[in-house]
N, C-alpha and C. Protein backbone atom coordinates (compact mmCIF):
# COMPACT_ATOMS: atom_id res chain seq x y z
N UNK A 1 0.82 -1.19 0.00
CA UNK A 1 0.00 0.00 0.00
C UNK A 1 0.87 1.26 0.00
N UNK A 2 2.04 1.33 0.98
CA UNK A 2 2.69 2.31 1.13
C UNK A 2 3.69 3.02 -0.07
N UNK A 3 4.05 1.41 -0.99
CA UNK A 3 4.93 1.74 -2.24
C UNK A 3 3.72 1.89 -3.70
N UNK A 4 2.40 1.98 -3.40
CA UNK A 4 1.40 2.45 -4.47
C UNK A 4 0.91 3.78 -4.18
N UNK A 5 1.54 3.93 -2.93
CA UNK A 5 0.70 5.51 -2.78
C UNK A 5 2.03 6.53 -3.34
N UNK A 6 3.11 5.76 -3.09
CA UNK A 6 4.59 6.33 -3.52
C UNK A 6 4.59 6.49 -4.91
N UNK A 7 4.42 5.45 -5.39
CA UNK A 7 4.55 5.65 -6.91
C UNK A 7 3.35 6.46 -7.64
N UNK A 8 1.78 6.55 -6.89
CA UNK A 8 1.21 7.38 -7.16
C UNK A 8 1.56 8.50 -7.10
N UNK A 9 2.60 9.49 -5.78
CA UNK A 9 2.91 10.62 -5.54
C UNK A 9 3.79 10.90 -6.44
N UNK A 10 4.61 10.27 -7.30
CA UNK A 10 6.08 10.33 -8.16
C UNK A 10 4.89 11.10 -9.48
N UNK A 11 3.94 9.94 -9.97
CA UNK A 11 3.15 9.95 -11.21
C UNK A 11 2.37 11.28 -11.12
N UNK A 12 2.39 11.51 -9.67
CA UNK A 12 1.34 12.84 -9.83
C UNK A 12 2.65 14.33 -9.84
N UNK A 13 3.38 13.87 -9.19
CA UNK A 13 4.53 15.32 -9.12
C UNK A 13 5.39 15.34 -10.52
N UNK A 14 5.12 14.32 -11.57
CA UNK A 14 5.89 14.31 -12.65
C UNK A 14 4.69 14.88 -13.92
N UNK A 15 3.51 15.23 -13.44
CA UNK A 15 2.64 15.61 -13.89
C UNK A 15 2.65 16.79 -14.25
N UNK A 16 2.64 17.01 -12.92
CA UNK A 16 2.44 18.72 -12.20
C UNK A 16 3.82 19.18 -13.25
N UNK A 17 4.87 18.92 -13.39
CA UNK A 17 5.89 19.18 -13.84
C UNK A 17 5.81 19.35 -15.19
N UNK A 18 5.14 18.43 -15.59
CA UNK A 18 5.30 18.47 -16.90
C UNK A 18 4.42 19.02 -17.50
N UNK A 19 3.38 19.59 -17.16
CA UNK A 19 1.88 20.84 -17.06
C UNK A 19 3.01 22.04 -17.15
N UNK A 20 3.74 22.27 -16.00
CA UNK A 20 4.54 23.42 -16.01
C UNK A 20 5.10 23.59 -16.82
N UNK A 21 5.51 22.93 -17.95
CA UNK A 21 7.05 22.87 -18.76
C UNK A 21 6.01 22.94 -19.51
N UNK A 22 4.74 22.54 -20.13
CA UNK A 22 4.42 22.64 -21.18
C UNK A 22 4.21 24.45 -21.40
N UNK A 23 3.15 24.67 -20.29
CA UNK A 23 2.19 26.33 -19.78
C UNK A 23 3.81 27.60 -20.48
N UNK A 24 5.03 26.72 -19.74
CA UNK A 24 6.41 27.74 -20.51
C UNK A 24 6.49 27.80 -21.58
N UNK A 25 6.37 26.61 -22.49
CA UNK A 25 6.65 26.10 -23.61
C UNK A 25 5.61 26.99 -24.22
N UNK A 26 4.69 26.79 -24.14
CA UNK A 26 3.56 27.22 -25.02
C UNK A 26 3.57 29.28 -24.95
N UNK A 27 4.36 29.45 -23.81
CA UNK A 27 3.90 31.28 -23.18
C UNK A 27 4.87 31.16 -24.34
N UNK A 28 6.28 30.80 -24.54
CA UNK A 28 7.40 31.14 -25.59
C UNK A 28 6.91 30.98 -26.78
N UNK A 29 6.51 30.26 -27.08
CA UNK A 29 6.12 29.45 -28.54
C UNK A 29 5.20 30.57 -29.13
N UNK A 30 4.00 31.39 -28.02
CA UNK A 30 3.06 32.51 -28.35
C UNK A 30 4.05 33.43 -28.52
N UNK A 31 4.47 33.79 -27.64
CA UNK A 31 5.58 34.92 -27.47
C UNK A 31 6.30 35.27 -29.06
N UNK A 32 7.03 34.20 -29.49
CA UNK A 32 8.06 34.38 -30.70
C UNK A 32 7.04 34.58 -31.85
N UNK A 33 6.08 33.92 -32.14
CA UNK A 33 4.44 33.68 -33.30
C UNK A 33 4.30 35.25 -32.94
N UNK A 34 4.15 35.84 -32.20
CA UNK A 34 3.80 37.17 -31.94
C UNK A 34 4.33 38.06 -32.73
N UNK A 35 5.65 38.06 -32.11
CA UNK A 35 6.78 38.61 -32.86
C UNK A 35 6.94 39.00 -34.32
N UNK A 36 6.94 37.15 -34.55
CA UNK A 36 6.95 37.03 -36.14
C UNK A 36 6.06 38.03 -36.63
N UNK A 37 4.58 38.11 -36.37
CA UNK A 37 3.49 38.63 -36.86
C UNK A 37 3.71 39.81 -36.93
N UNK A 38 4.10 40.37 -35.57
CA UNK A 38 4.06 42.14 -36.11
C UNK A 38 5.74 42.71 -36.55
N UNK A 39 6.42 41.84 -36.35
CA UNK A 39 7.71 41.91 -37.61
C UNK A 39 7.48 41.28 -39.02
N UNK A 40 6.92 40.72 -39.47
CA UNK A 40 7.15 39.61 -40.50
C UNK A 40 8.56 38.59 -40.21
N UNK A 41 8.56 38.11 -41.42
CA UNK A 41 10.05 37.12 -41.48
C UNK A 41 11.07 37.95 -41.73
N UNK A 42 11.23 39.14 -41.41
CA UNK A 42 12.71 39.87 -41.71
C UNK A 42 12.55 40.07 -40.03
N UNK A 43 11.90 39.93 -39.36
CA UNK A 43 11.75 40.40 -37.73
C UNK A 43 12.34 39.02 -36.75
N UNK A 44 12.04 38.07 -37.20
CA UNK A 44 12.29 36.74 -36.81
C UNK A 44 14.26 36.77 -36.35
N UNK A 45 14.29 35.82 -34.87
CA UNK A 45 15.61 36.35 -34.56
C UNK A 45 16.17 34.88 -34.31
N UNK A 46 16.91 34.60 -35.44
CA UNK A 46 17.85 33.09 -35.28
C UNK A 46 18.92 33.56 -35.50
N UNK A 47 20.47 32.96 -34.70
CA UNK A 47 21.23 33.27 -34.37
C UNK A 47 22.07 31.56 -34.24
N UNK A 48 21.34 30.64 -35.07
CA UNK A 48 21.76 29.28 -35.16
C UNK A 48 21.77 28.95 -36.45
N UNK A 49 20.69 29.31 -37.30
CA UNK A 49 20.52 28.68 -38.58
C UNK A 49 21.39 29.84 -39.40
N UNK A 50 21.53 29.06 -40.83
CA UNK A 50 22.39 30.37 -41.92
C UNK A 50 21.60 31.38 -41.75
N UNK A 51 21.95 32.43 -42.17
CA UNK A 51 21.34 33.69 -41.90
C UNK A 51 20.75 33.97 -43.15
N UNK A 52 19.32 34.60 -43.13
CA UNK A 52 18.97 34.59 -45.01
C UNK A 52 19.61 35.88 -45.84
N UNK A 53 19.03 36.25 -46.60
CA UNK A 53 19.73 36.67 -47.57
C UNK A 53 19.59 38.41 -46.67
N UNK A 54 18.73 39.33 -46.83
CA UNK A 54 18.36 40.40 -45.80
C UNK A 54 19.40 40.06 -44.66
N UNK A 55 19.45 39.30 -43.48
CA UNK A 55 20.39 38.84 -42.16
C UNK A 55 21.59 38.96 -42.49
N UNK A 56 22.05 38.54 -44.04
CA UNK A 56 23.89 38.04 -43.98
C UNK A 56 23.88 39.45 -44.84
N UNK A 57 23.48 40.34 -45.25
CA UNK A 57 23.80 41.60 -45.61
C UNK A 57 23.49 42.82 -44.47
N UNK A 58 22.81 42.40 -43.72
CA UNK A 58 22.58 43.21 -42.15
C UNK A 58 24.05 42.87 -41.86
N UNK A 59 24.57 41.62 -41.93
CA UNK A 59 25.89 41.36 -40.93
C UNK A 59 26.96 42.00 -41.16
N UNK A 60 26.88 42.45 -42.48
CA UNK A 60 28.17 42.82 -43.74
C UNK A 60 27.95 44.13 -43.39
N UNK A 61 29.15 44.99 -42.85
CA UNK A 61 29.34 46.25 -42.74
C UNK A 61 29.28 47.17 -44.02
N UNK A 62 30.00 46.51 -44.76
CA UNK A 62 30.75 46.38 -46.72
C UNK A 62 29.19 46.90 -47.49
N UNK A 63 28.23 46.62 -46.50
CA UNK A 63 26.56 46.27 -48.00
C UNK A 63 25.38 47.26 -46.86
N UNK A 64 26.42 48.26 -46.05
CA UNK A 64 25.48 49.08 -45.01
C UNK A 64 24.16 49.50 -46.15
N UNK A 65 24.88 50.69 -46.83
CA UNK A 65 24.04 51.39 -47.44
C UNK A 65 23.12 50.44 -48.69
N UNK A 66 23.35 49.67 -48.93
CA UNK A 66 22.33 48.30 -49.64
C UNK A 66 20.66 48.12 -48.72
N UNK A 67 21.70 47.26 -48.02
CA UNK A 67 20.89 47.37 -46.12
C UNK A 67 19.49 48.65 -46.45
N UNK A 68 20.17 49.92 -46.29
CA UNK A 68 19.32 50.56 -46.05
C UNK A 68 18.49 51.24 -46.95
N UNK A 69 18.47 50.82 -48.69
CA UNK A 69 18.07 51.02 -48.96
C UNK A 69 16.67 50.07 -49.58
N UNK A 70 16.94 48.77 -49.37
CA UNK A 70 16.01 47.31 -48.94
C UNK A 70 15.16 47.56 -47.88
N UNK A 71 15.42 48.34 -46.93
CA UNK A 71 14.51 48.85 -45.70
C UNK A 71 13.89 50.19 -46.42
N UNK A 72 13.98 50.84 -47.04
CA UNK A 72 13.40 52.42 -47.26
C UNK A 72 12.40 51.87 -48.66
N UNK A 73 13.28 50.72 -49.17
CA UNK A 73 12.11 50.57 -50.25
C UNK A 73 10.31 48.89 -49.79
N UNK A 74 11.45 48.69 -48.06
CA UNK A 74 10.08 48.20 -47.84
C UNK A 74 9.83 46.92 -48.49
N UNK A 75 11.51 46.04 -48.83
CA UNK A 75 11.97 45.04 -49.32
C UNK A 75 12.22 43.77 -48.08
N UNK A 76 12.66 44.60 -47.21
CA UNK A 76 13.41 43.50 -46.39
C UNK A 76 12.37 42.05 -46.03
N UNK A 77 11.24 41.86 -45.75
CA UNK A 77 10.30 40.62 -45.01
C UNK A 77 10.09 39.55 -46.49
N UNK A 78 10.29 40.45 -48.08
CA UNK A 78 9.95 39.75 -49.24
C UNK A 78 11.37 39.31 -49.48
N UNK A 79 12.51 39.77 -49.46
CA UNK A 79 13.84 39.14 -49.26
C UNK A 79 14.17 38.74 -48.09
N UNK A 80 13.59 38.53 -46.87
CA UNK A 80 13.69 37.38 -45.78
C UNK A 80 12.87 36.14 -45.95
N UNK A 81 12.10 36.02 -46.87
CA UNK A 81 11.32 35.05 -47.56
C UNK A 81 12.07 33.47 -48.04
N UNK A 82 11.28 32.35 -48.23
CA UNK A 82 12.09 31.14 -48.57
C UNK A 82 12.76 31.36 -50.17
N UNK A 83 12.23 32.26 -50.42
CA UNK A 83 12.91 32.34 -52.08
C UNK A 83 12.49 31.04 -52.92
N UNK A 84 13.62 30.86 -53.42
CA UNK A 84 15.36 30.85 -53.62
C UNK A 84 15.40 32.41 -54.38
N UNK A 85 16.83 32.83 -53.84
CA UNK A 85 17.09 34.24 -54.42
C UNK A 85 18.61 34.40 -55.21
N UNK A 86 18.71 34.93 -56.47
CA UNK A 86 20.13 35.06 -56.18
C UNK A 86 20.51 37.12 -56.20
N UNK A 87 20.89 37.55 -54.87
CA UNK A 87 20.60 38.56 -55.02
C UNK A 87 22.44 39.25 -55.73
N UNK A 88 22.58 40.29 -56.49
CA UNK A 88 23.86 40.62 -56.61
C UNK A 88 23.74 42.08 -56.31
N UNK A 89 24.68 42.17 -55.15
CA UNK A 89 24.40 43.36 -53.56
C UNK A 89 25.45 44.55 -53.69
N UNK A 90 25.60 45.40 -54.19
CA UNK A 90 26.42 46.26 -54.58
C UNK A 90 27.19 46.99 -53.18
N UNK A 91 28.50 46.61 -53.27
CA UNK A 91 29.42 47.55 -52.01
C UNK A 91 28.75 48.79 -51.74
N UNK A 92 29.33 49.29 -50.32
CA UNK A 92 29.15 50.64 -50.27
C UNK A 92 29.81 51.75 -51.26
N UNK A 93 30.98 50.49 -51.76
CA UNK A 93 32.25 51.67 -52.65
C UNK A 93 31.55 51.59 -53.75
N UNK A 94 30.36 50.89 -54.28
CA UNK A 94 29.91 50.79 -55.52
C UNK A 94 28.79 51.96 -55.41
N UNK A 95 27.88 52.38 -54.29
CA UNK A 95 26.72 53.56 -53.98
C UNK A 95 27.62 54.87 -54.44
N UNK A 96 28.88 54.27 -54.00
CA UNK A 96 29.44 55.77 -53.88
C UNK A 96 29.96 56.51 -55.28
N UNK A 97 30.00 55.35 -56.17
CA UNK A 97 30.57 55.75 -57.52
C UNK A 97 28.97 56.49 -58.28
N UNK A 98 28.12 56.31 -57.79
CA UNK A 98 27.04 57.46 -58.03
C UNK A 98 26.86 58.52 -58.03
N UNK A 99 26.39 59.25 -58.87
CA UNK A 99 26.48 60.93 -58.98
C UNK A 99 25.76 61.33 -57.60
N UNK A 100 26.56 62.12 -57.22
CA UNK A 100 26.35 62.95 -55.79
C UNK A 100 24.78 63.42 -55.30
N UNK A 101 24.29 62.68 -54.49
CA UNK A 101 22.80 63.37 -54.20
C UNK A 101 22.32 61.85 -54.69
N UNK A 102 22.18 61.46 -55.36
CA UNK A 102 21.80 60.11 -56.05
C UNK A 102 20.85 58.95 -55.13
N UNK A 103 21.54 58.67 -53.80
CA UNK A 103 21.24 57.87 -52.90
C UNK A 103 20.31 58.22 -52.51
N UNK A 104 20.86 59.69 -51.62
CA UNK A 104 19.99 59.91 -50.91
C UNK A 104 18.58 60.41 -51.31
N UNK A 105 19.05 61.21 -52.61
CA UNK A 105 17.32 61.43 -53.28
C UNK A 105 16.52 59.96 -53.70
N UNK A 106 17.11 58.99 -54.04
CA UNK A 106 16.15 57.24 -54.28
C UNK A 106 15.84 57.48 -52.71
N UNK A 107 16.38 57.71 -51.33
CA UNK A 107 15.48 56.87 -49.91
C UNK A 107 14.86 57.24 -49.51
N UNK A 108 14.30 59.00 -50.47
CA UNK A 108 12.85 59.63 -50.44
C UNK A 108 11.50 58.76 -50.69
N UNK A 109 11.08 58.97 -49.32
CA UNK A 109 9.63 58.24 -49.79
C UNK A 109 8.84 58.38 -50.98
N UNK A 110 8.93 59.73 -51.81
CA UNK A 110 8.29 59.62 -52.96
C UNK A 110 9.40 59.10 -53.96
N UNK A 111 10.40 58.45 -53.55
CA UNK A 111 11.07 57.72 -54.82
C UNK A 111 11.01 56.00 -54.42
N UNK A 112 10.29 55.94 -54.15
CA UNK A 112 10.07 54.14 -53.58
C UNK A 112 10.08 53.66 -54.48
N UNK A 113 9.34 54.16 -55.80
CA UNK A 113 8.71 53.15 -56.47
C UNK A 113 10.39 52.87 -57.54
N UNK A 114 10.63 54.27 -57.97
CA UNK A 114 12.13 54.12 -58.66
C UNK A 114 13.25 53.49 -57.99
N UNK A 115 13.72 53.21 -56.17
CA UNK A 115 14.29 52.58 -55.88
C UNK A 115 14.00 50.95 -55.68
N UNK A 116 12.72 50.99 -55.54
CA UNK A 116 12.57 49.11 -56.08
C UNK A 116 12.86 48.97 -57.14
N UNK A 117 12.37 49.63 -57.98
CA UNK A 117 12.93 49.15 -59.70
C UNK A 117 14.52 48.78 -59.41
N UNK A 118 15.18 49.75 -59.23
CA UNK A 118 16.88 49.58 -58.75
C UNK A 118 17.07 48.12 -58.11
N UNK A 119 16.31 47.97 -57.04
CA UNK A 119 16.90 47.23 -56.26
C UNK A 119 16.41 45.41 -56.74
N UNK A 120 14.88 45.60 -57.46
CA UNK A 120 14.11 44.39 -58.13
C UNK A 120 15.60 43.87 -59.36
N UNK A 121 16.13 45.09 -59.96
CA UNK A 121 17.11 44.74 -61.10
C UNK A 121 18.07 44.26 -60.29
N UNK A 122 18.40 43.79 -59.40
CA UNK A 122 19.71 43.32 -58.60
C UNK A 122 19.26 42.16 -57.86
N UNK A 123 17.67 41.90 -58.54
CA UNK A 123 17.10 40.36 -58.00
C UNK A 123 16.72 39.29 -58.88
N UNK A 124 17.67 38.14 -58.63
CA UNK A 124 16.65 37.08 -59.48
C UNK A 124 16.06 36.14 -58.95
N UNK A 125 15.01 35.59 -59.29
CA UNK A 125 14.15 34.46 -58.41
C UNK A 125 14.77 33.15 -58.81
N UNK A 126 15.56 32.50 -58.01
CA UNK A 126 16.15 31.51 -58.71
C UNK A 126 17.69 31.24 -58.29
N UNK A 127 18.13 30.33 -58.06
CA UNK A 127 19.48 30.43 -57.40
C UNK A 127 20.30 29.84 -59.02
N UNK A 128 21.23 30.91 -59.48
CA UNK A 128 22.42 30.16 -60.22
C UNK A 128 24.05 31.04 -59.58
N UNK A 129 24.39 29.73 -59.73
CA UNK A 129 25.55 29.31 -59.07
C UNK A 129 26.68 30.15 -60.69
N UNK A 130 27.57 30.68 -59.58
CA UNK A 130 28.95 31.50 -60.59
C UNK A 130 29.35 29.96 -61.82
N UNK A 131 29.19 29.02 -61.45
CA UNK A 131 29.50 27.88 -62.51
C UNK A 131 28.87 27.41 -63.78
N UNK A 132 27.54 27.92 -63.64
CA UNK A 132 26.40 27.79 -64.16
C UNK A 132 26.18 28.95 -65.16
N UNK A 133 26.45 30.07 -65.03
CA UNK A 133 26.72 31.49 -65.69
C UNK A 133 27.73 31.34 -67.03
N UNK A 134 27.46 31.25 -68.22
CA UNK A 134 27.75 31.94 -69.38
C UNK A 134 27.84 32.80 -70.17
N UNK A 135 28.99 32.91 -71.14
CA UNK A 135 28.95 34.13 -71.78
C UNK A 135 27.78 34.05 -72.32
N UNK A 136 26.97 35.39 -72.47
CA UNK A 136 25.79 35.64 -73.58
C UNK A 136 24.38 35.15 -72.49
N UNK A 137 25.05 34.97 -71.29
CA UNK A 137 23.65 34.34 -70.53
C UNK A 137 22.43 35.70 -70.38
N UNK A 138 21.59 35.72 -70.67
CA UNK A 138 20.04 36.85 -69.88
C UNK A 138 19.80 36.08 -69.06
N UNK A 139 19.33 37.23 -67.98
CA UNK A 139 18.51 36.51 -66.75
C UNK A 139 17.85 37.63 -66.26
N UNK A 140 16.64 37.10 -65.92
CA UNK A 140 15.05 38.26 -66.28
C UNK A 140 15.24 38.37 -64.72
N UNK A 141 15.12 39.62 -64.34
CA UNK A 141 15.47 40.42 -63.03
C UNK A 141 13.89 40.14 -62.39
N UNK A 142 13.63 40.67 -60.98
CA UNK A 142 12.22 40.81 -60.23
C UNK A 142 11.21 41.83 -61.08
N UNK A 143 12.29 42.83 -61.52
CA UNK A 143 11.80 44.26 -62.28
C UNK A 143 11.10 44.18 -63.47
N UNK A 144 11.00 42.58 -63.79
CA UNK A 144 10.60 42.56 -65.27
C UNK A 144 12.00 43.11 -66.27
N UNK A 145 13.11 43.17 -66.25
CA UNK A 145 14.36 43.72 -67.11
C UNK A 145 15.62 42.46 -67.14
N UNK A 146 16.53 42.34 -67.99
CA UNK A 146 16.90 41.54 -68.08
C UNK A 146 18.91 42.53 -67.35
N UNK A 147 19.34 41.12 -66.95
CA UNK A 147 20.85 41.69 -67.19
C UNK A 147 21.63 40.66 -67.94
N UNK A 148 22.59 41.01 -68.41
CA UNK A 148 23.44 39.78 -69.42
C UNK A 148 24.87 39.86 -68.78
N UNK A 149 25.06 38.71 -68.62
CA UNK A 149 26.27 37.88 -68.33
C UNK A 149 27.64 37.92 -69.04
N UNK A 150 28.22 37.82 -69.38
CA UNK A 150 29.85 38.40 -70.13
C UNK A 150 31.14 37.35 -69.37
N UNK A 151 31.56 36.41 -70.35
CA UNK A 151 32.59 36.07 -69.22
C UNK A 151 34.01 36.85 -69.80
N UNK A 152 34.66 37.12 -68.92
CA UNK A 152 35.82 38.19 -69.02
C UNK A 152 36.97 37.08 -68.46
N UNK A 153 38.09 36.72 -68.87
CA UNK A 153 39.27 36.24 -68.21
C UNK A 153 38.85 34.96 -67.19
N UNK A 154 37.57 34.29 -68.05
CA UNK A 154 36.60 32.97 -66.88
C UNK A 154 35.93 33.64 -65.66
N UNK A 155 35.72 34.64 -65.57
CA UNK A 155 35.18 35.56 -64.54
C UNK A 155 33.50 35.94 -65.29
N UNK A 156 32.78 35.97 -64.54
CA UNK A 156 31.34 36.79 -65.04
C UNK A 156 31.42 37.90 -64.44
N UNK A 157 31.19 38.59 -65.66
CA UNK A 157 30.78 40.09 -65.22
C UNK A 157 29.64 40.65 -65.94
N UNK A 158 28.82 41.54 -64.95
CA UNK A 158 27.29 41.84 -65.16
C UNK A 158 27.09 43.37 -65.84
N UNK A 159 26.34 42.93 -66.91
CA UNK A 159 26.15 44.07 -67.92
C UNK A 159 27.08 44.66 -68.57
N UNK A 160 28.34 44.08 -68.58
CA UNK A 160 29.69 44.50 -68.74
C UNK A 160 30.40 45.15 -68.16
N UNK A 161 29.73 45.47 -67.14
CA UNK A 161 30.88 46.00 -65.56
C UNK A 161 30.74 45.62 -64.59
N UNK A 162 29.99 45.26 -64.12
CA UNK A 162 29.83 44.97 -62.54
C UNK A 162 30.94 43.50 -62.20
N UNK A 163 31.74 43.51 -61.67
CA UNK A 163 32.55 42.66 -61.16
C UNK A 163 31.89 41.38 -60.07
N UNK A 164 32.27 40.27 -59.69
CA UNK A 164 31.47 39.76 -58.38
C UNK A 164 32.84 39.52 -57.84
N UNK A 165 32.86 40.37 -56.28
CA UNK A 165 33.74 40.50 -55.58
C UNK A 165 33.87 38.85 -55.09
N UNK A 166 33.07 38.87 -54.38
CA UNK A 166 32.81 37.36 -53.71
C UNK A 166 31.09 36.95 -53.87
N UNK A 167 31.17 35.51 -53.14
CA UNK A 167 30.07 34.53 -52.89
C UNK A 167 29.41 34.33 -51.57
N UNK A 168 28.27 34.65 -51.20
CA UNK A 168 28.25 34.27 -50.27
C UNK A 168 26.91 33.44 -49.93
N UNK A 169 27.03 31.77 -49.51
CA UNK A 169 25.75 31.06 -49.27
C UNK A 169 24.48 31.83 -48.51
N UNK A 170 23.21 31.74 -48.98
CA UNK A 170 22.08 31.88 -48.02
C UNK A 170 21.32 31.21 -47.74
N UNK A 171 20.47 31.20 -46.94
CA UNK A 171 19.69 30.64 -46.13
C UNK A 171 18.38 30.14 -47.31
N UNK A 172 18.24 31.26 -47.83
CA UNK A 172 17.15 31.74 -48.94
C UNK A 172 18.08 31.87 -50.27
N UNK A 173 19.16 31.18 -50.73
CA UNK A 173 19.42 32.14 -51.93
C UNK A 173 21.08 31.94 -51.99
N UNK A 174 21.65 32.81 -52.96
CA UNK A 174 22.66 33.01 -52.81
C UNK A 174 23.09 34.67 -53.12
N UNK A 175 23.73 35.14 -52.36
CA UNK A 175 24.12 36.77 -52.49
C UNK A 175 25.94 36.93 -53.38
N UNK A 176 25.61 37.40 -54.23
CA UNK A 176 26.95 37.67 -54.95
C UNK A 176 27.56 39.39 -54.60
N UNK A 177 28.39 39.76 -53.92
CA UNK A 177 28.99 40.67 -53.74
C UNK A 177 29.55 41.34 -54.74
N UNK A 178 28.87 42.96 -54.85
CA UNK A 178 29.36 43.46 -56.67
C UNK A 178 30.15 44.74 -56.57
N UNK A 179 31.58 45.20 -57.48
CA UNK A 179 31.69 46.49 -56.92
C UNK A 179 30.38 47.70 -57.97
N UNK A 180 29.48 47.37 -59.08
CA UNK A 180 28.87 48.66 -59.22
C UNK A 180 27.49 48.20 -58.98
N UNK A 181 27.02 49.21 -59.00
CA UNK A 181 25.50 49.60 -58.74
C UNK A 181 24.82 49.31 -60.31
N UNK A 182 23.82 48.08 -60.45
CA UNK A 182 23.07 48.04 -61.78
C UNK A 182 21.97 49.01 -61.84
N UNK A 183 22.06 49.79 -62.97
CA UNK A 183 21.20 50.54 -62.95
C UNK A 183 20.45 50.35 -64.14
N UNK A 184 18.91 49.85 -63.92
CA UNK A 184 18.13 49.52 -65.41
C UNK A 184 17.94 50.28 -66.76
């Protein structure tokens, strides 16, 4: 009798416990769903998985002013998205080779619509890999516009200038690092 009332007390305090752990589980689980909602998926905070395409250009000091112009045009939650993306992300040294005033007049709210165009031409839906890229290749941008491919010295280069500095994997995509700014 004494070792059924025991093992009843174990069954009931492993209960109680595990009620508790769920009531946490579930306050967090609301908690982050919350989040998500009134951030979207560019609001979402992982710090384990690859970082998506928006996250690993937040990380990049090199792609600030990119960064901020993906936020002013009200891009960032549709490029934190599953994609696949291949985005090609122009340096800060590439903003800067722009005629003076340039930037900052596109992160005017009444130029939204002309800085998505900019920034849609520096998007393709679709992941291709630097290996995969040929001379004479088109590839139809977000913008509805095409850019063409050029191989130079086994190197691709975009529209006939834009260089790809580096590669970098995403979560969503792949981001190619460029020194110029495509402009449609």
């Amino acid at each position: 009798m004494k070792r059924s009332l025991f093992i009843l007390g174990i069954i009931g305090f492993a209960l109680v416990s595990c009620s508790k752990a769920e009531a946490t589980t579930n306050e967090t689980a609301t908690a982050s769903t919350e989040e998500a909602v009134s951030h979207g998926q560019d609001g979402i905070q992982d710090d384990v998985s690859n970082p998506n395409v928006v996250q690993l250009a937040a990380k990049t000091p090199e792609l600030s002013t990119l960064v901020t112009a993906v936020k002013a045009a009200g891009l960032a939650t549709s490029l934190s998205n599953a994609g696949p993306f291949t985005v090609f992300a122009p340096l800060n040294s590439a903003f800067e080779k722009l005629p003076a005033g340039t930037v900052e007049g596109l992160l005017k709210p009444e130029k939204v619509d002309d800085l998505s165009d900019i920034l849609g031409y520096h998007t393709y839906v679709g992941v291709i890999k630097e290996d995969q890229m040929s001379d004479g290749m088109s590839l139809g941008m977000v913008n509805g516009k095409n850019i063409k491919i050029t191989m130079v010295d086994g190197k691709p280069v975009i529209n006939g200038k834009a260089k790809i500095v580096s590669t970098v994997p995403a979560s969503n995509g792949i981001v190619y690092v460029i020194d110029e700014v495509l402009v449609p």
